[in-house]
Structures are given as structure tokens and as C-alpha cells.
PDB file of N, CA and C in Angstrom:
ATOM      1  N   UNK A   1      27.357  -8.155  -2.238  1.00  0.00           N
ATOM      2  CA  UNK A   1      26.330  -8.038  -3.237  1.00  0.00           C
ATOM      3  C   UNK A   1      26.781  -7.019  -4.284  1.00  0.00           C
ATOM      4  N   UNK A   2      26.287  -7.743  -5.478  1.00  0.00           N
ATOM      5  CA  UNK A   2      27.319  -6.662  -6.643  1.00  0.00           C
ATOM      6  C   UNK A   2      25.844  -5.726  -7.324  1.00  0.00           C
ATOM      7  N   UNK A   3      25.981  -4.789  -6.837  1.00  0.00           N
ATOM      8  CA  UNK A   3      24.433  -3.164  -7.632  1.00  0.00           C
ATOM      9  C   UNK A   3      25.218  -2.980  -8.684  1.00  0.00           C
ATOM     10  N   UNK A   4      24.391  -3.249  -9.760  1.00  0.00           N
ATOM     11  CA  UNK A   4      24.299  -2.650 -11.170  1.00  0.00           C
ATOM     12  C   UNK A   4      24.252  -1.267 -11.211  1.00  0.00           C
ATOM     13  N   UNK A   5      24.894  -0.249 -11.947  1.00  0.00           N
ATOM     14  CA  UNK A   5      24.274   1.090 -12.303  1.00  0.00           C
ATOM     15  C   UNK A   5      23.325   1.537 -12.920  1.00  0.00           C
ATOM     16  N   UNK A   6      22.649   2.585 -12.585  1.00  0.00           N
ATOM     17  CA  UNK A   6      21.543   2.847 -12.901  1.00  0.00           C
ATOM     18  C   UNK A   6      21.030   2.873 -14.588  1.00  0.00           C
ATOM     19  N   UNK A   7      20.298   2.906 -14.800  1.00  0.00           N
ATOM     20  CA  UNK A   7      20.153   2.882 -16.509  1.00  0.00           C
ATOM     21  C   UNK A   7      20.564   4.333 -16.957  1.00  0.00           C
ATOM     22  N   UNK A   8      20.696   4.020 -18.250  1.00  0.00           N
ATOM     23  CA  UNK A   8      20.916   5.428 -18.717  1.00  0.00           C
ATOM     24  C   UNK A   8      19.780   5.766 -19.644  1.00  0.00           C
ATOM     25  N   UNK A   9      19.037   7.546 -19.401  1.00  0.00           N
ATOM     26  CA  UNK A   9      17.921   7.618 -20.168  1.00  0.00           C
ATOM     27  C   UNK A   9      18.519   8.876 -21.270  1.00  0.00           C
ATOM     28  N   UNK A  10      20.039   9.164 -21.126  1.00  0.00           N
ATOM     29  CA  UNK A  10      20.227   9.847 -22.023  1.00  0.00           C
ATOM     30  C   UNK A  10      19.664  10.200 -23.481  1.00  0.00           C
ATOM     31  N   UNK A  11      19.291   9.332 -23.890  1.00  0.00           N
ATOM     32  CA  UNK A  11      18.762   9.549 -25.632  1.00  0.00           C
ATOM     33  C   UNK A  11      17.537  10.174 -25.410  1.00  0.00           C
ATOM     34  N   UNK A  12      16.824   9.562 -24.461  1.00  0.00           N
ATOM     35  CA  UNK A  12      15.048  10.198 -24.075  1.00  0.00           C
ATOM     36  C   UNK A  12      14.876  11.441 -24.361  1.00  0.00           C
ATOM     37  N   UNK A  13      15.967  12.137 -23.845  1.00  0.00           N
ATOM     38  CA  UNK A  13      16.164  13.704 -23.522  1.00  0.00           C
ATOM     39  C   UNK A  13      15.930  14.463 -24.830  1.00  0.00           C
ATOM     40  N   UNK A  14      16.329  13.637 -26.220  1.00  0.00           N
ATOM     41  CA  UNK A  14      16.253  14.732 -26.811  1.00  0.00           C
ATOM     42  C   UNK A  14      14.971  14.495 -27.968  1.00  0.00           C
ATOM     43  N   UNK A  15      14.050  14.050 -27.248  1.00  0.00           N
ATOM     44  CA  UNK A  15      12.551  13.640 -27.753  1.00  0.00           C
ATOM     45  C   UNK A  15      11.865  14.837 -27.373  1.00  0.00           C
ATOM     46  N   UNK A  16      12.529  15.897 -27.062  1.00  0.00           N
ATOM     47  CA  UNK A  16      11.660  17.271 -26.566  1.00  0.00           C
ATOM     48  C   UNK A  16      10.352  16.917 -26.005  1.00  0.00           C
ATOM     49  N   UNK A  17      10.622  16.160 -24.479  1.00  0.00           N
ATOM     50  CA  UNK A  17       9.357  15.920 -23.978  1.00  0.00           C
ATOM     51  C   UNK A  17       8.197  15.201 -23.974  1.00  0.00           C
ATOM     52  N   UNK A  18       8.960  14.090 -24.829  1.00  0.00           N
ATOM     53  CA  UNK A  18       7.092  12.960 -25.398  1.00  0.00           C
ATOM     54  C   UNK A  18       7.816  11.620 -24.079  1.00  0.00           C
ATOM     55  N   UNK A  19       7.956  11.507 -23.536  1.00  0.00           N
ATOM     56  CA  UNK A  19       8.791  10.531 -22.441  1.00  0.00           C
ATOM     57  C   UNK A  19       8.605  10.931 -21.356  1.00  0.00           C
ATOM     58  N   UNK A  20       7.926  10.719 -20.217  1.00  0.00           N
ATOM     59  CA  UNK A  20       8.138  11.175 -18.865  1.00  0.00           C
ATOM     60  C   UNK A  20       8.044  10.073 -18.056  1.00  0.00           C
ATOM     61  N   UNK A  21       9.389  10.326 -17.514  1.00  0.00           N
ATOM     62  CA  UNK A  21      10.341   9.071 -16.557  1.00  0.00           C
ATOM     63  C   UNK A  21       9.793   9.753 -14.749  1.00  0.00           C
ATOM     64  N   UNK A  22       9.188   8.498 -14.417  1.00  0.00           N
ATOM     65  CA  UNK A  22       9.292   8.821 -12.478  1.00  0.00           C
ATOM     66  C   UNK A  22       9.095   7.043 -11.638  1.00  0.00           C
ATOM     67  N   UNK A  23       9.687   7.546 -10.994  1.00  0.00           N
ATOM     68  CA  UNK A  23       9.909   6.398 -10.037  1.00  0.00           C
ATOM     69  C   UNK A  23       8.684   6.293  -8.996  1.00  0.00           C
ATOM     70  N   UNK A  24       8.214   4.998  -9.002  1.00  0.00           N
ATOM     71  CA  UNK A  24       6.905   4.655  -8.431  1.00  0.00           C
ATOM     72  C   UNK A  24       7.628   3.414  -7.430  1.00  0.00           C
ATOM     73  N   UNK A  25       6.740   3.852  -6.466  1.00  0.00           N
ATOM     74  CA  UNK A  25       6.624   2.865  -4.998  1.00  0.00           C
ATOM     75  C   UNK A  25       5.211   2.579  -4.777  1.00  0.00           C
ATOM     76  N   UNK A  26       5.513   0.894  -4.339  1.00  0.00           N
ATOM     77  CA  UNK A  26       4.565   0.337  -3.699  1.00  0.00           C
ATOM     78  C   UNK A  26       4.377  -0.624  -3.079  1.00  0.00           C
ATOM     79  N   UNK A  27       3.902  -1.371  -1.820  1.00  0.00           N
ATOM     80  CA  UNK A  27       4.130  -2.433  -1.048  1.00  0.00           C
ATOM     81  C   UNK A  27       3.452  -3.521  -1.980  1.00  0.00           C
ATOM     82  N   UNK A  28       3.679  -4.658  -1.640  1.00  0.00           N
ATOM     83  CA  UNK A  28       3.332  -6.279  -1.891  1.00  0.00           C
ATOM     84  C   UNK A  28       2.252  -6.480  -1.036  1.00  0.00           C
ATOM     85  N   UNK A  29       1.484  -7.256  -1.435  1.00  0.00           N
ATOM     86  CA  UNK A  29       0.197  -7.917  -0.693  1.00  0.00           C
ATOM     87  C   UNK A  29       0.452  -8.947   0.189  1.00  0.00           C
ATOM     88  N   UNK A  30       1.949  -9.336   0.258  1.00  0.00           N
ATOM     89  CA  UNK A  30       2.226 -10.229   1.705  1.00  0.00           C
ATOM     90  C   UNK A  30       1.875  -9.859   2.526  1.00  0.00           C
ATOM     91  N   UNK A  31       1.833 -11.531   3.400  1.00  0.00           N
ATOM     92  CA  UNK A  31       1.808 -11.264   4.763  1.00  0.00           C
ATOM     93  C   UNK A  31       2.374 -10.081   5.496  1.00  0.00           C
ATOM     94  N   UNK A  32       3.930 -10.122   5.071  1.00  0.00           N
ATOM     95  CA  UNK A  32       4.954  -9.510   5.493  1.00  0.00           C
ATOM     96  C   UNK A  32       5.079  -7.859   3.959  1.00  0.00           C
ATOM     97  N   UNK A  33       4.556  -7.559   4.077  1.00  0.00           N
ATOM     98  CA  UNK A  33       4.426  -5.906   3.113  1.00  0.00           C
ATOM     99  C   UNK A  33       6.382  -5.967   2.631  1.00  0.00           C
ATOM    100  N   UNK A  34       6.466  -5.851   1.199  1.00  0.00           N
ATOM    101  CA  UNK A  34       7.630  -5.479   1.001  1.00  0.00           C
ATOM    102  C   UNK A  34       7.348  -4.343   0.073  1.00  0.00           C
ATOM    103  N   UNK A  35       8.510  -3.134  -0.063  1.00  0.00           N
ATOM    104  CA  UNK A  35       8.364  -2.186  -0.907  1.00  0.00           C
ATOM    105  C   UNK A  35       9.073  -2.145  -2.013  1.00  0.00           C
ATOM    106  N   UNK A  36       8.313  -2.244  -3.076  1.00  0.00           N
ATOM    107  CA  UNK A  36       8.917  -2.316  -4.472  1.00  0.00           C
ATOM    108  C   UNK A  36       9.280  -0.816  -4.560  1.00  0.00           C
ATOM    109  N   UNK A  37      10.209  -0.679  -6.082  1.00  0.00           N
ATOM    110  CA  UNK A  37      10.546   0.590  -6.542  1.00  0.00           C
ATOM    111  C   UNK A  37      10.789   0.452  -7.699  1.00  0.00           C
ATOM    112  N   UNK A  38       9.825   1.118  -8.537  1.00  0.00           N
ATOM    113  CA  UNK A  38      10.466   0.585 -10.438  1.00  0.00           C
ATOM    114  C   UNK A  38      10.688   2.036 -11.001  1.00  0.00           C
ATOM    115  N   UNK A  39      10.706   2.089 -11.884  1.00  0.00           N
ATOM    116  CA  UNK A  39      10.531   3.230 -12.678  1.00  0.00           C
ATOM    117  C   UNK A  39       9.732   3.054 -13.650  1.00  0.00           C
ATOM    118  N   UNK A  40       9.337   4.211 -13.884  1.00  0.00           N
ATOM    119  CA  UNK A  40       8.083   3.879 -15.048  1.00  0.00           C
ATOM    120  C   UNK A  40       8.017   5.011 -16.413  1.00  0.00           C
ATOM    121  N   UNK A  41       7.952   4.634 -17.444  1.00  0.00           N
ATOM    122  CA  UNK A  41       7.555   5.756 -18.625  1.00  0.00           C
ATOM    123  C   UNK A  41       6.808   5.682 -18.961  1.00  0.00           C
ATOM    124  N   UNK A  42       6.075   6.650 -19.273  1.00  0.00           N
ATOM    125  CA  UNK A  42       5.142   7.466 -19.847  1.00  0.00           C
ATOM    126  C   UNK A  42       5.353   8.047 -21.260  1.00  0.00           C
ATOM    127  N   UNK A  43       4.451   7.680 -22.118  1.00  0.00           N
ATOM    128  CA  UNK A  43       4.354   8.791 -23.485  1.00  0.00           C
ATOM    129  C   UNK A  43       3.480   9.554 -23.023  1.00  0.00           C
ATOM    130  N   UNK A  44       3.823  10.655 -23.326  1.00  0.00           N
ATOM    131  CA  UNK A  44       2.937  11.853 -23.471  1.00  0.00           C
ATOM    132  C   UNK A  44       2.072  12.305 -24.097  1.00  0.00           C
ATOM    133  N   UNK A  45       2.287  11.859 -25.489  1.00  0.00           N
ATOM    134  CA  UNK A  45       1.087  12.078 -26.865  1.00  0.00           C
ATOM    135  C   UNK A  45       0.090  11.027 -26.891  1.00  0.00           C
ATOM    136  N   UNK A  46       0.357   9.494 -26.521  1.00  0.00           N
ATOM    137  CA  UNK A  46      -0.630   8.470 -26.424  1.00  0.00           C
ATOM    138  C   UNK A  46      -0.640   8.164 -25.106  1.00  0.00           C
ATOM    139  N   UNK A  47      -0.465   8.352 -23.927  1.00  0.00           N
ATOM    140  CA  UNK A  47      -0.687   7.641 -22.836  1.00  0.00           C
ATOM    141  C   UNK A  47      -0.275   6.355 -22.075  1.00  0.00           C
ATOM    142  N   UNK A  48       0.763   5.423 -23.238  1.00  0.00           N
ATOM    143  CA  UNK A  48       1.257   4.566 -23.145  1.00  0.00           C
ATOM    144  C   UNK A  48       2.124   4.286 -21.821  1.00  0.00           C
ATOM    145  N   UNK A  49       2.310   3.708 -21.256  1.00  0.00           N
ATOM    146  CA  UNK A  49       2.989   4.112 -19.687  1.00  0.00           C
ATOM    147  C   UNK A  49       4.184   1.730 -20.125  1.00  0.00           C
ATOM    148  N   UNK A  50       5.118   1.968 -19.730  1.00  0.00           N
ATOM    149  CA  UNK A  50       5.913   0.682 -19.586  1.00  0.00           C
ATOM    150  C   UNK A  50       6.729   1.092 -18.219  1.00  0.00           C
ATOM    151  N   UNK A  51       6.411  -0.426 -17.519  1.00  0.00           N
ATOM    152  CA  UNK A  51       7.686  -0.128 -16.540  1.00  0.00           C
ATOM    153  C   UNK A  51       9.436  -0.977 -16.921  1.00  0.00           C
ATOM    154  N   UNK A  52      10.347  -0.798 -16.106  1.00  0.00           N
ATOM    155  CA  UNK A  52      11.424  -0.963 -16.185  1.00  0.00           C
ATOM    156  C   UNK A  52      11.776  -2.172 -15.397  1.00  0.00           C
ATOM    157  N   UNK A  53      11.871  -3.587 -15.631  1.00  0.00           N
ATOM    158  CA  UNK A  53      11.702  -4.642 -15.281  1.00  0.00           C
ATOM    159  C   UNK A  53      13.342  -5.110 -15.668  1.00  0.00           C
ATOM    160  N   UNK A  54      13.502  -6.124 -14.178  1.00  0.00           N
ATOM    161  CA  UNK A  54      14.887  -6.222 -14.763  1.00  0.00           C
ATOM    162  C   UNK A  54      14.860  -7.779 -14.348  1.00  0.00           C
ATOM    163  N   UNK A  55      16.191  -8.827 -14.669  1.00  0.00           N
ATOM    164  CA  UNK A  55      16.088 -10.177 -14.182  1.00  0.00           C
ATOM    165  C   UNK A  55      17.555 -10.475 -14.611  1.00  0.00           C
ATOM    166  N   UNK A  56      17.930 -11.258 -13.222  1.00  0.00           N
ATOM    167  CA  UNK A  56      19.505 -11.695 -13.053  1.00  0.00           C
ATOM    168  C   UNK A  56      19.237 -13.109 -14.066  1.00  0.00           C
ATOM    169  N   UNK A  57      20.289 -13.005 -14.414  1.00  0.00           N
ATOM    170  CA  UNK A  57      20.915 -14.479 -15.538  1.00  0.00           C
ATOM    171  C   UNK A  57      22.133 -14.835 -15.673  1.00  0.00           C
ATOM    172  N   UNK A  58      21.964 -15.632 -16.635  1.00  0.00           N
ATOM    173  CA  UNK A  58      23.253 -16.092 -16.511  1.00  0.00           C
ATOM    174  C   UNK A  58      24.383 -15.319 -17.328  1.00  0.00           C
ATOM    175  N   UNK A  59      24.070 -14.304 -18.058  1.00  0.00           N
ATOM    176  CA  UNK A  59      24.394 -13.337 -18.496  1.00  0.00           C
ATOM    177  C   UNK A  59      24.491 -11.988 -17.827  1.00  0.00           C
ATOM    178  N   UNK A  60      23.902 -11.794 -16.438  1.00  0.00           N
ATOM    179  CA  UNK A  60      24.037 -10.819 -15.654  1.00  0.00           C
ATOM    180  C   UNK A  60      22.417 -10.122 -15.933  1.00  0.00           C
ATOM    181  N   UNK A  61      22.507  -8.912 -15.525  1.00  0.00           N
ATOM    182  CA  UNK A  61      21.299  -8.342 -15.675  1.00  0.00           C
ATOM    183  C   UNK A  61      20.757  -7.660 -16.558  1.00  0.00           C
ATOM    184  N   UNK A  62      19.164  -7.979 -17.017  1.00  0.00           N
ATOM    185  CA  UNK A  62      18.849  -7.654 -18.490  1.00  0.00           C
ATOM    186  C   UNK A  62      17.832  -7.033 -18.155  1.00  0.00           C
ATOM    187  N   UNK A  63      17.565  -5.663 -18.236  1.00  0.00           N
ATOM    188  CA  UNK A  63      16.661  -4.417 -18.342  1.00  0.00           C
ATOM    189  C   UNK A  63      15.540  -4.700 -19.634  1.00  0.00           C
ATOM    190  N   UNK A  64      14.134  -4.671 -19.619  1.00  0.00           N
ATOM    191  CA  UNK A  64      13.575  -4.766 -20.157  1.00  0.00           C
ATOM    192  C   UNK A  64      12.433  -3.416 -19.983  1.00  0.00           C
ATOM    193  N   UNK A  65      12.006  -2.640 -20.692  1.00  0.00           N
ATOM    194  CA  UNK A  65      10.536  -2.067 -20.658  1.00  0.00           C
ATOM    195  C   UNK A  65       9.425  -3.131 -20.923  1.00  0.00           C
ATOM    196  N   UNK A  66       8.751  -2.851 -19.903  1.00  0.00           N
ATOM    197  CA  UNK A  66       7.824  -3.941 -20.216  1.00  0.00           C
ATOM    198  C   UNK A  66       6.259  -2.624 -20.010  1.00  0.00           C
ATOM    199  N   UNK A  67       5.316  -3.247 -21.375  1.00  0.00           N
ATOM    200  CA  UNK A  67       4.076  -2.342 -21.146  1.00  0.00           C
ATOM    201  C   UNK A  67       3.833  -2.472 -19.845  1.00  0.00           C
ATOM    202  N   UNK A  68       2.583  -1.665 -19.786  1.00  0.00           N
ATOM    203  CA  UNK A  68       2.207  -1.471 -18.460  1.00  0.00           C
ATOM    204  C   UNK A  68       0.454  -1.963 -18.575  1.00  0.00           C
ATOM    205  N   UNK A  69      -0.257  -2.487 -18.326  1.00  0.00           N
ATOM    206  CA  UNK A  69      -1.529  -3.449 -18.600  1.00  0.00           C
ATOM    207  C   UNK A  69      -2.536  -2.733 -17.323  1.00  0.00           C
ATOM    208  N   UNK A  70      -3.548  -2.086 -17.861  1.00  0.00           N
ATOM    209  CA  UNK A  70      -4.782  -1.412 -16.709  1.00  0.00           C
ATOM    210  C   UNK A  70      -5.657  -2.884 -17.109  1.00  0.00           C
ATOM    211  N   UNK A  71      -6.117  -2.881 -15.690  1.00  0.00           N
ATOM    212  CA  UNK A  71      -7.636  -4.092 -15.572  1.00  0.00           C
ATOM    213  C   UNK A  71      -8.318  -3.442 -16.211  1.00  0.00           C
ATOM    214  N   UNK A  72      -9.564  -3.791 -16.407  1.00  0.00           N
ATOM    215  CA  UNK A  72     -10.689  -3.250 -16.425  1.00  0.00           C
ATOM    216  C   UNK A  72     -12.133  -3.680 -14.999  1.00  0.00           C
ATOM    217  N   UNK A  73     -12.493  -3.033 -14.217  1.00  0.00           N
ATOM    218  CA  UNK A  73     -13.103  -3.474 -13.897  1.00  0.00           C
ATOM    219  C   UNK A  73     -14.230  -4.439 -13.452  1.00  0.00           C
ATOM    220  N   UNK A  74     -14.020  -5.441 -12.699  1.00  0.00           N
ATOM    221  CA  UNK A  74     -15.349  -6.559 -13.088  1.00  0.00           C
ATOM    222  C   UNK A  74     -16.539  -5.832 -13.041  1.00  0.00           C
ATOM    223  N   UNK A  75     -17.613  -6.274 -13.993  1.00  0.00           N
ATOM    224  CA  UNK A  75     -18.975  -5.343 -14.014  1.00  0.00           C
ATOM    225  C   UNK A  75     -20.013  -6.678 -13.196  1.00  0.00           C
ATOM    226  N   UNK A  76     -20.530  -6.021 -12.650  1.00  0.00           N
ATOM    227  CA  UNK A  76     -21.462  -7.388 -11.349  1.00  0.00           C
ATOM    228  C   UNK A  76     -22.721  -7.416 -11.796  1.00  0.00           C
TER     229      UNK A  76
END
């Protein structure tokens, strides 16, 4: 199995702090529980949060930020 290297967030760094990068875990609602691991950013000044979504092709692997979407509660 061929692992890609990790992304690089070098440029982020010199945004003096409006970016905050952390890695989030969480199981699947299968039968069988699997544990995801993404990474996720955060703006700091608006709240904006995207995770780090990736997908094999035929081109190899393509890193995407993808927003990050809150429900809203059903109201009953």
C-alpha cells in the first residue's frame, strides 16, 4: 500500500494566527464502528471551520478543503 505524505500547512503559519489546524476523531454509525481521522481548520476571526477531504483517482490523490456544514436542529 503506497501512504501519501502528509500535507503541508507551511504558508498558514504566517497568517499570525487566523487558521487553527487540529485533528479530529470519530467512529461511523456502522454496524461494525470504524474510526475516522481528518483534520480540520478553523478561522479564527469568522468561525468558518473546513475539513481536509481527500479521494484516490486516476491522477493519484487530490486533497480538497471542503466547508464544514452545522444542521440545524429539527424544531417539533
Amino acid at each position: 500500500m503506497n501512504i501519501p505524505p502528509p500535507p503541508s500547512f507551511a504558508s498558514l503559519s504566517s497568517k499570525s494566527g487566523k487558521y487553527q489546524i487540529v485533528s479530529a476523531e470519530y467512529y461511523s454509525e456502522d454496524a461494525k464502528p470504524f474510526l475516522y481521522k481528518r483534520l480540520v481548520k478553523f478561522d479564527t476571526t469568522t468561525g468558518e471551520a473546513w475539513v481536509l477531504a481527500s479521494k484516490i483517482g486516476s491522477n493519484g490523490e487530490q486533497r480538497k478543503w471542503v466547508p464544514l456544514e452545522t444542521k440545524k436542529p429539527v424544531s417539533r
